[in-house]
PDB file of N, CA and C in Angstrom:
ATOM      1  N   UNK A   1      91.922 116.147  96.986  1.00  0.00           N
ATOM      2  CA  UNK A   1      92.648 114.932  96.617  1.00  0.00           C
ATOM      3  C   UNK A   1      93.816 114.718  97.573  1.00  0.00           C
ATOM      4  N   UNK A   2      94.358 113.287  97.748  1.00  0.00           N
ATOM      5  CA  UNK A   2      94.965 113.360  98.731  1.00  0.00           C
ATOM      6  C   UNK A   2      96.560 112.883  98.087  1.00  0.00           C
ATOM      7  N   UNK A   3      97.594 113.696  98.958  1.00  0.00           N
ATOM      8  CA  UNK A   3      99.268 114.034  98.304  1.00  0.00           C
ATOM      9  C   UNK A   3      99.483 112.349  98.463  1.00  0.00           C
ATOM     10  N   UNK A   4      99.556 111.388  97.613  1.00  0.00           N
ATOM     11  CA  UNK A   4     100.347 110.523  97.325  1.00  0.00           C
ATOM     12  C   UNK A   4     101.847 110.614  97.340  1.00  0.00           C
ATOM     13  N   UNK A   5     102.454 111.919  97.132  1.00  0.00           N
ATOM     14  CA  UNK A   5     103.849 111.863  96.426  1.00  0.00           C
ATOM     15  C   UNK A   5     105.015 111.101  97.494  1.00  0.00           C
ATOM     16  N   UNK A   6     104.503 111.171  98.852  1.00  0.00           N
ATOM     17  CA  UNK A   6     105.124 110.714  99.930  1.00  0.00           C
ATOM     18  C   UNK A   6     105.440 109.283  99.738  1.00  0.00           C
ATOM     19  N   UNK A   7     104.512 108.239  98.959  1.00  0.00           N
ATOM     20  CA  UNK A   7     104.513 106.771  98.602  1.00  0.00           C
ATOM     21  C   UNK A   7     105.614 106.747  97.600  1.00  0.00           C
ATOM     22  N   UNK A   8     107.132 106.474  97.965  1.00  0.00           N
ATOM     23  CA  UNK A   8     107.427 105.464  96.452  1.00  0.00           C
ATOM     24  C   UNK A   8     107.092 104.490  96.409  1.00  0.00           C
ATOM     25  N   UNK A   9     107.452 104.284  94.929  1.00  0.00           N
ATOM     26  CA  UNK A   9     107.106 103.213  94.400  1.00  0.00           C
ATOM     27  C   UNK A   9     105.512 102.970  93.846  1.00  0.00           C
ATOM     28  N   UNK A  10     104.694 103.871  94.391  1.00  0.00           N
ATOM     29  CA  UNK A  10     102.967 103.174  93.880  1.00  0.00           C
ATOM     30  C   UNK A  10     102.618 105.139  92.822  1.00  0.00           C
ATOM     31  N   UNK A  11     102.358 104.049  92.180  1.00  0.00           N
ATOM     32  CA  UNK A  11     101.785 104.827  91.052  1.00  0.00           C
ATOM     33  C   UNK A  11     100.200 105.453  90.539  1.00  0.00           C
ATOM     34  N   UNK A  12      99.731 106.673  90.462  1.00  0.00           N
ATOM     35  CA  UNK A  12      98.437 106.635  90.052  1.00  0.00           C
ATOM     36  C   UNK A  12      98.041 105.564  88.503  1.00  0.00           C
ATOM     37  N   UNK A  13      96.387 105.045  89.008  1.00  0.00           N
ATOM     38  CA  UNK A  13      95.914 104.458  87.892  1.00  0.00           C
ATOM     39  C   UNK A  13      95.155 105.452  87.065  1.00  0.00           C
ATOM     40  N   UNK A  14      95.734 104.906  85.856  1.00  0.00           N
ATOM     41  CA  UNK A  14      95.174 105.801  84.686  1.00  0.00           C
ATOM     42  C   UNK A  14      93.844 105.479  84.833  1.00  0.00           C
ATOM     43  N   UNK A  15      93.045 106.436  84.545  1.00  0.00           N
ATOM     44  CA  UNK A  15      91.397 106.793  84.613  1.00  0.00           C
ATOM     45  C   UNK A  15      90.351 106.616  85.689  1.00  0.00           C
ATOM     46  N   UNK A  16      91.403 106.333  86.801  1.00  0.00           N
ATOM     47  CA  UNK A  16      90.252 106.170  88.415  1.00  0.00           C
ATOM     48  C   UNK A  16      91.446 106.801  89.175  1.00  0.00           C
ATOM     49  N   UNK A  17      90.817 107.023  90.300  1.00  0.00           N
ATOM     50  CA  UNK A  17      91.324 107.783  91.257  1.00  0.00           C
ATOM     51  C   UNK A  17      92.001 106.351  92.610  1.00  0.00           C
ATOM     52  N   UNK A  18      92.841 105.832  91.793  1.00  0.00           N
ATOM     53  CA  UNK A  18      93.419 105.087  92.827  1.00  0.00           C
ATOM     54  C   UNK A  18      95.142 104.700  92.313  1.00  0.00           C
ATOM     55  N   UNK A  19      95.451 104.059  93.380  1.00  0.00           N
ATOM     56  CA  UNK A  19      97.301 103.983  93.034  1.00  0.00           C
ATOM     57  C   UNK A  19      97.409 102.621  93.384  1.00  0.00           C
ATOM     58  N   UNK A  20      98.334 102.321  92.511  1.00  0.00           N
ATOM     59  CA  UNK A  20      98.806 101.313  92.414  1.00  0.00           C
ATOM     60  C   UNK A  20     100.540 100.372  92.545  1.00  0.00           C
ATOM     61  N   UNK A  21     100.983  99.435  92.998  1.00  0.00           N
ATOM     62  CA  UNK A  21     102.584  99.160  93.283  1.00  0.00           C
ATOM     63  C   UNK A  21     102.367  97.863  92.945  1.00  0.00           C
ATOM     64  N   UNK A  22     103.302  97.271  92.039  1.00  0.00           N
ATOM     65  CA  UNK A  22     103.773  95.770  92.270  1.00  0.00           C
ATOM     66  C   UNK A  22     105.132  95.552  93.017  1.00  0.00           C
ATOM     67  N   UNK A  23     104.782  94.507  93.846  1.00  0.00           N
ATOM     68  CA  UNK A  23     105.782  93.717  94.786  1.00  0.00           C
ATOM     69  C   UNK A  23     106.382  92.532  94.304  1.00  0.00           C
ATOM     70  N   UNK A  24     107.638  92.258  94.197  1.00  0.00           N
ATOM     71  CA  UNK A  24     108.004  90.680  93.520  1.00  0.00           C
ATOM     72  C   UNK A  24     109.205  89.931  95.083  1.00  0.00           C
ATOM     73  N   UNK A  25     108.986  89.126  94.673  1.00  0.00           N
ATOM     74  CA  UNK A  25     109.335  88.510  95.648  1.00  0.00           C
ATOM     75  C   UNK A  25     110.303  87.414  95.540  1.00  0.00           C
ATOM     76  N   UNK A  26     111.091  86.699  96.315  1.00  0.00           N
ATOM     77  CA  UNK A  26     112.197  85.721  95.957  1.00  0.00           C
ATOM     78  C   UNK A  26     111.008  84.273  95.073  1.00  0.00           C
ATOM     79  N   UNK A  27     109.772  84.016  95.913  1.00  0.00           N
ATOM     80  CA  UNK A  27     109.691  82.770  95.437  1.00  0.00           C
ATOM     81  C   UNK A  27     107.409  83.007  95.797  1.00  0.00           C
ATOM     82  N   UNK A  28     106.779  82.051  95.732  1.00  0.00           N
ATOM     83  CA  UNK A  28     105.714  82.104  96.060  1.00  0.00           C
ATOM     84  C   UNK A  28     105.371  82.165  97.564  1.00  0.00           C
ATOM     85  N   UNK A  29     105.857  81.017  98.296  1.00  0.00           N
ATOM     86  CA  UNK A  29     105.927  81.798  99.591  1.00  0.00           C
ATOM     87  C   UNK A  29     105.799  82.666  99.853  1.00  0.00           C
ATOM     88  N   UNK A  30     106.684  83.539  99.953  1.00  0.00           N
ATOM     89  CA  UNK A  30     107.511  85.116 100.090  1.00  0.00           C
ATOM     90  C   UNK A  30     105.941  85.780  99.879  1.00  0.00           C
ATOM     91  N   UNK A  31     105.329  85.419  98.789  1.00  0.00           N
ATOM     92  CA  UNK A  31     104.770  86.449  98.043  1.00  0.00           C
ATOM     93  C   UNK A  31     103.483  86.061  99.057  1.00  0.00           C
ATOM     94  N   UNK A  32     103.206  84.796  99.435  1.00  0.00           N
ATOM     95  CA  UNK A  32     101.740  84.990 100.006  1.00  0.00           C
ATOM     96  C   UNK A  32     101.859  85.071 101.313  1.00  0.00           C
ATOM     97  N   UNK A  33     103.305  84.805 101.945  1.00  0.00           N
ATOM     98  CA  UNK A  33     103.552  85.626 103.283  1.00  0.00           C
ATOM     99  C   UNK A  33     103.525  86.962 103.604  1.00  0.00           C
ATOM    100  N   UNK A  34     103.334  87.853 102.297  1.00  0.00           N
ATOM    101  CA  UNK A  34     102.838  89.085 102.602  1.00  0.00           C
ATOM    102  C   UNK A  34     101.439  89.068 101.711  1.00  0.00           C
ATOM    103  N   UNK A  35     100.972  88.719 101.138  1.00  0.00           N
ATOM    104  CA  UNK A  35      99.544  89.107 100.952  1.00  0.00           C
ATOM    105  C   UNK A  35      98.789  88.591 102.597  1.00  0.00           C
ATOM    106  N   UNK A  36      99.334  87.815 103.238  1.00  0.00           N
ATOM    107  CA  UNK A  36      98.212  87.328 104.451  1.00  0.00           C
ATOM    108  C   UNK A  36      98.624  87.719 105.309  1.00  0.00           C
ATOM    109  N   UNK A  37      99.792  88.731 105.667  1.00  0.00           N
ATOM    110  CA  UNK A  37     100.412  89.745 106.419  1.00  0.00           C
ATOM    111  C   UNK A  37      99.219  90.986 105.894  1.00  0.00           C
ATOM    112  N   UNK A  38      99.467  90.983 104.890  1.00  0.00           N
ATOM    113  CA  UNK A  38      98.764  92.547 104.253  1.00  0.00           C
ATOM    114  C   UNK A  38      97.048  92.514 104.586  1.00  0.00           C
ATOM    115  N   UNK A  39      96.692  91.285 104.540  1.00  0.00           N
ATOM    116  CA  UNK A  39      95.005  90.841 104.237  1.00  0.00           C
ATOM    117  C   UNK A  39      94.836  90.865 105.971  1.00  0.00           C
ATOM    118  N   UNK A  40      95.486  90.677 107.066  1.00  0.00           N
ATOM    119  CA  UNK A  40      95.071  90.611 108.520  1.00  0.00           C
ATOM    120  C   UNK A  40      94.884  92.225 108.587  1.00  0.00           C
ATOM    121  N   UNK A  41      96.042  92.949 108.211  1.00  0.00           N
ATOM    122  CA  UNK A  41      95.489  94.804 108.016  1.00  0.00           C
ATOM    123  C   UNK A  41      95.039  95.284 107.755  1.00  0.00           C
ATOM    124  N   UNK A  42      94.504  94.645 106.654  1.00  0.00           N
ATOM    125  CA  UNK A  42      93.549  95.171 105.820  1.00  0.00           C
ATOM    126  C   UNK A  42      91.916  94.729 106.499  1.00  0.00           C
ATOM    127  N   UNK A  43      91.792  93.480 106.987  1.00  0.00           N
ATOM    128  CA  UNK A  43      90.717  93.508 107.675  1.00  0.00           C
ATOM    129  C   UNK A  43      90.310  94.072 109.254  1.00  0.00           C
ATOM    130  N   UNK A  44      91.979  94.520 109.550  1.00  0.00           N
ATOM    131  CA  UNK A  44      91.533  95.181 110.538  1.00  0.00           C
ATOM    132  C   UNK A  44      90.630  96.588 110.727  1.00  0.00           C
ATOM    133  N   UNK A  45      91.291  97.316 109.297  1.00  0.00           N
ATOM    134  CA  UNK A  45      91.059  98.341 109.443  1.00  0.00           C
ATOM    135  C   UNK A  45      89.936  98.317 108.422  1.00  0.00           C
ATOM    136  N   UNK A  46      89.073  97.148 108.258  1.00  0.00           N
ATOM    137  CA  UNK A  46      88.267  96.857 107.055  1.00  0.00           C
ATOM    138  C   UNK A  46      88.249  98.070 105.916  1.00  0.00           C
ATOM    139  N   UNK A  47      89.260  97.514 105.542  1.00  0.00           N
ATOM    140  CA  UNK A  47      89.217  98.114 103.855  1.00  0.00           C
ATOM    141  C   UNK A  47      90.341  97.495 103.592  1.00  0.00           C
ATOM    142  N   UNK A  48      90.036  96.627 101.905  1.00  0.00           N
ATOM    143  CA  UNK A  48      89.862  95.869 101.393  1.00  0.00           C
ATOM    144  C   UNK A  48      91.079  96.124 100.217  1.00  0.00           C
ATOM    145  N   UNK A  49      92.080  95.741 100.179  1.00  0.00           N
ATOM    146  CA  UNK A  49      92.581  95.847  98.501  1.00  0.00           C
ATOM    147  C   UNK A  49      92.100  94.628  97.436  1.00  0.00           C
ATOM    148  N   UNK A  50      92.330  95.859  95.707  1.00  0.00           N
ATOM    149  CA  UNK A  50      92.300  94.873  94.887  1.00  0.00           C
ATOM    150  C   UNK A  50      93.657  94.433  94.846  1.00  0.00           C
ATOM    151  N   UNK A  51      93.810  93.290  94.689  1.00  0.00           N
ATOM    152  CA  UNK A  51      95.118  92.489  94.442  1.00  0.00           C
ATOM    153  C   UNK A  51      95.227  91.533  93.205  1.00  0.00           C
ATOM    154  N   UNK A  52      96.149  91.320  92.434  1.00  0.00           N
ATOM    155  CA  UNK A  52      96.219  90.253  91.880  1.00  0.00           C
ATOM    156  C   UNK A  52      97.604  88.941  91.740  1.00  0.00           C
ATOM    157  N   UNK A  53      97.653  88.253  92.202  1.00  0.00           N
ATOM    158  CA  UNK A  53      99.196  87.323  92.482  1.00  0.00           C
ATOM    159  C   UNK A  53      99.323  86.367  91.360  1.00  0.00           C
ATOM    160  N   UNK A  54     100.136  86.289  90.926  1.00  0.00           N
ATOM    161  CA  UNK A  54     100.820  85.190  90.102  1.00  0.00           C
ATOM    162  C   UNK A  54     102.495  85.090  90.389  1.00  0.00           C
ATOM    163  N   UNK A  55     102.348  83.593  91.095  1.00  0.00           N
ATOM    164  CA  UNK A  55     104.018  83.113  91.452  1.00  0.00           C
ATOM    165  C   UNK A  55     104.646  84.212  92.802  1.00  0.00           C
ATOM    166  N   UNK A  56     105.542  84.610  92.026  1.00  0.00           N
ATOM    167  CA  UNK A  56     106.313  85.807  92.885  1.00  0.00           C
ATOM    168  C   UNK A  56     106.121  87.490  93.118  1.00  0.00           C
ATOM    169  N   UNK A  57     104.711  87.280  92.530  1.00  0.00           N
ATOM    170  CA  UNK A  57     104.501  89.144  91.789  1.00  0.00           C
ATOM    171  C   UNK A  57     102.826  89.434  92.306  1.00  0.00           C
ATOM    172  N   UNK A  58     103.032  90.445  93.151  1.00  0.00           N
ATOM    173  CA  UNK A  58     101.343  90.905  93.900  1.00  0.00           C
ATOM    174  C   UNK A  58     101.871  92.132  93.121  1.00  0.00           C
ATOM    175  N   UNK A  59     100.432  92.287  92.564  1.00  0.00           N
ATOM    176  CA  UNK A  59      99.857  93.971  92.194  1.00  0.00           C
ATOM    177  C   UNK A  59      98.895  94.065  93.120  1.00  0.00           C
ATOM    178  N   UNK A  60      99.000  95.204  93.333  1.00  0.00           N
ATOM    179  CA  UNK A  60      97.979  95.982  94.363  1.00  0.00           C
ATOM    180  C   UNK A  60      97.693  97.250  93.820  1.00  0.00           C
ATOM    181  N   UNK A  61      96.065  97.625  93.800  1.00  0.00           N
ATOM    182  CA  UNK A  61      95.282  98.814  94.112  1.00  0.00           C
ATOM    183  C   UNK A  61      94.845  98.917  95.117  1.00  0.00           C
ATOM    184  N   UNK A  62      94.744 100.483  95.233  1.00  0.00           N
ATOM    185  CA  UNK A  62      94.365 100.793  96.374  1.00  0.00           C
ATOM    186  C   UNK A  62      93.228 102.103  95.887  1.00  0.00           C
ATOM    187  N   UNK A  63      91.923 101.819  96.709  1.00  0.00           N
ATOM    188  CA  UNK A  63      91.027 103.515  96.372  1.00  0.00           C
ATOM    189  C   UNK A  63      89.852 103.053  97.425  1.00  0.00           C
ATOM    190  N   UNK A  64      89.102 103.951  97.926  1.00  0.00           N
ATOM    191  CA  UNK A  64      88.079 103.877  98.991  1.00  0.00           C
ATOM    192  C   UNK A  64      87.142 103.769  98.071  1.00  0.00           C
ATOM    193  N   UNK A  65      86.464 102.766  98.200  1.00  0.00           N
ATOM    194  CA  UNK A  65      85.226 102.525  97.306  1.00  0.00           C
ATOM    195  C   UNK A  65      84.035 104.083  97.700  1.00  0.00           C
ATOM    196  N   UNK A  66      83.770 104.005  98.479  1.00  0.00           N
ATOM    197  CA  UNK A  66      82.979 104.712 100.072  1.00  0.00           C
ATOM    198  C   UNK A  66      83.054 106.088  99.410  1.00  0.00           C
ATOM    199  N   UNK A  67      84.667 106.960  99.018  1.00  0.00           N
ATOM    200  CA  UNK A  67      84.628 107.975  99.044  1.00  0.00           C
ATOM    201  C   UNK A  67      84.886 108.203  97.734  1.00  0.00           C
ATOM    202  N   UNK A  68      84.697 106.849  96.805  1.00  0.00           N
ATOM    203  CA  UNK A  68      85.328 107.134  94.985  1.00  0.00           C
ATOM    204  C   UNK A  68      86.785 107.970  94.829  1.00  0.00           C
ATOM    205  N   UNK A  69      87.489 107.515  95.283  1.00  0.00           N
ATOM    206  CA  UNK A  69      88.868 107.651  95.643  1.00  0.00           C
ATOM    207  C   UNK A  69      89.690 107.396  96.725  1.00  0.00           C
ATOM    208  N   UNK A  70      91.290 107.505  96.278  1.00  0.00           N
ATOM    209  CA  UNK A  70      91.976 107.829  97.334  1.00  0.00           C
ATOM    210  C   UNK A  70      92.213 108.463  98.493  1.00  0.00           C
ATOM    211  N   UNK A  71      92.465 107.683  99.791  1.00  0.00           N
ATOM    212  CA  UNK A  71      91.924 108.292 100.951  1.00  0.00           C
ATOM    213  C   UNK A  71      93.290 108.338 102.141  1.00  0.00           C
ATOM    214  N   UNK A  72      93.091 108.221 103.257  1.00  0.00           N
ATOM    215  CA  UNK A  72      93.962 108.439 104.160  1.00  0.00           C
ATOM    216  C   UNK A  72      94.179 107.152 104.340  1.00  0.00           C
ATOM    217  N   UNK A  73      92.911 106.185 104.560  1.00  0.00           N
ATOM    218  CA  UNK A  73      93.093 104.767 104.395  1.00  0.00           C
ATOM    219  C   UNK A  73      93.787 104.454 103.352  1.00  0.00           C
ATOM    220  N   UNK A  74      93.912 104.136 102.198  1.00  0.00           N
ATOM    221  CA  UNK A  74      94.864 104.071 101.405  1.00  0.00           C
ATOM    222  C   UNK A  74      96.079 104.409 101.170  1.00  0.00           C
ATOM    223  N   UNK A  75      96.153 104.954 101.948  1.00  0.00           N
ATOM    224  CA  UNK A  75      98.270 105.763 102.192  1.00  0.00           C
ATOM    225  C   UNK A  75      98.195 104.842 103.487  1.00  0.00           C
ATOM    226  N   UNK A  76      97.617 104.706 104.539  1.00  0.00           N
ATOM    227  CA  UNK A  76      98.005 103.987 105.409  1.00  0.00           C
ATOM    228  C   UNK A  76      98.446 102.542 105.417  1.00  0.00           C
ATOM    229  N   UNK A  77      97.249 102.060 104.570  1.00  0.00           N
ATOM    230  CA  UNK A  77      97.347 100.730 103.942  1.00  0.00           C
ATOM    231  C   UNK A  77      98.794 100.624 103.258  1.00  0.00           C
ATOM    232  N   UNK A  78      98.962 101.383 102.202  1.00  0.00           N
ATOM    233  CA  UNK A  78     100.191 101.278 100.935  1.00  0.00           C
ATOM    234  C   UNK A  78     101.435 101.830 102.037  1.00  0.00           C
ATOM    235  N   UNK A  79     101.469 102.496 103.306  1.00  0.00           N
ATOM    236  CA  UNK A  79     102.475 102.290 104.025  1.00  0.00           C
ATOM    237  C   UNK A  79     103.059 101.044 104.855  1.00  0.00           C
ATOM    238  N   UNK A  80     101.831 100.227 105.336  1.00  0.00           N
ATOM    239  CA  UNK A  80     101.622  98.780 106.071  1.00  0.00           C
ATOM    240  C   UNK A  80     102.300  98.352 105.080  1.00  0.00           C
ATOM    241  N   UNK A  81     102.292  98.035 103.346  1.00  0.00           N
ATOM    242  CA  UNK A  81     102.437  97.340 102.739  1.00  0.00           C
ATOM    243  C   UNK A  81     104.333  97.572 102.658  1.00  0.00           C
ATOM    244  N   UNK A  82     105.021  98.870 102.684  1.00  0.00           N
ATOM    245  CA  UNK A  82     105.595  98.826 102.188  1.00  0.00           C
ATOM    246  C   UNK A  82     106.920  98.504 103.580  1.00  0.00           C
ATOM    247  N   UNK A  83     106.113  98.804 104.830  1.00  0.00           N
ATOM    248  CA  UNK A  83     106.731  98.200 105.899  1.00  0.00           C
ATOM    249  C   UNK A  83     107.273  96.821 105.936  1.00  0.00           C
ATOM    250  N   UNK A  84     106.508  96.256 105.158  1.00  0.00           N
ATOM    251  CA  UNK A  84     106.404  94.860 105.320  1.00  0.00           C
ATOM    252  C   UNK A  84     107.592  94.234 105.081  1.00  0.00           C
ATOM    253  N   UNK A  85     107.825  94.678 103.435  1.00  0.00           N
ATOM    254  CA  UNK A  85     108.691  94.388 102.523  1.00  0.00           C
ATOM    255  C   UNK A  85     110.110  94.968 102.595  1.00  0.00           C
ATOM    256  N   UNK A  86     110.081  96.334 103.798  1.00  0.00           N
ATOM    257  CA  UNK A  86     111.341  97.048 104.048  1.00  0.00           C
ATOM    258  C   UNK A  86     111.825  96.316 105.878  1.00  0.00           C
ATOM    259  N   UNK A  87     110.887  95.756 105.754  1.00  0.00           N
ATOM    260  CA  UNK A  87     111.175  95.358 107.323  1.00  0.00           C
ATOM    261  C   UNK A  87     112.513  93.825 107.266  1.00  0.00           C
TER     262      UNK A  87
END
């Protein structure tokens, strides 16, 4: 299994092997200026988050379908993400 503990802020999901963070944001903008920041990385490195947005607030999972869990891709990803928002 792979050490998450390095990620604040994203949390394991109860009963699957994946982690999860919500992001809130000043306004909607904000919020889909980083989902389509996050979604160009994510297709680069094709793999895919679940996401869900309403207004100012993205939830994100993250788990490798491929390997039925959390992976290296997924810490990389949930680091891209958190660059974003610290940048």
């Amino acid at each position: 299994m792979i050490d998450v503990s390095e990620l604040k802020n994203w949390t394991p999901v109860n009963d699957r092997d994946a982690i999860t963070r919500t992001f809130e944001f000043n306004d909607f903008k904000a919020a889909f200026a980083f989902m389509t920041q996050a979604a160009l990385k994510a297709e680069q490195m094709d793999h895919h988050p679940e996401w869900f947005n309403v207004y100012n607030r993205v939830v994100v999972t993250l788990t490798t379908h491929d390997t039925g869990g959390v992976s290296e891709r997924d810490i990389e990803l949930a680091q891209y993400m958190d660059g974003l928002i610290s940048a």
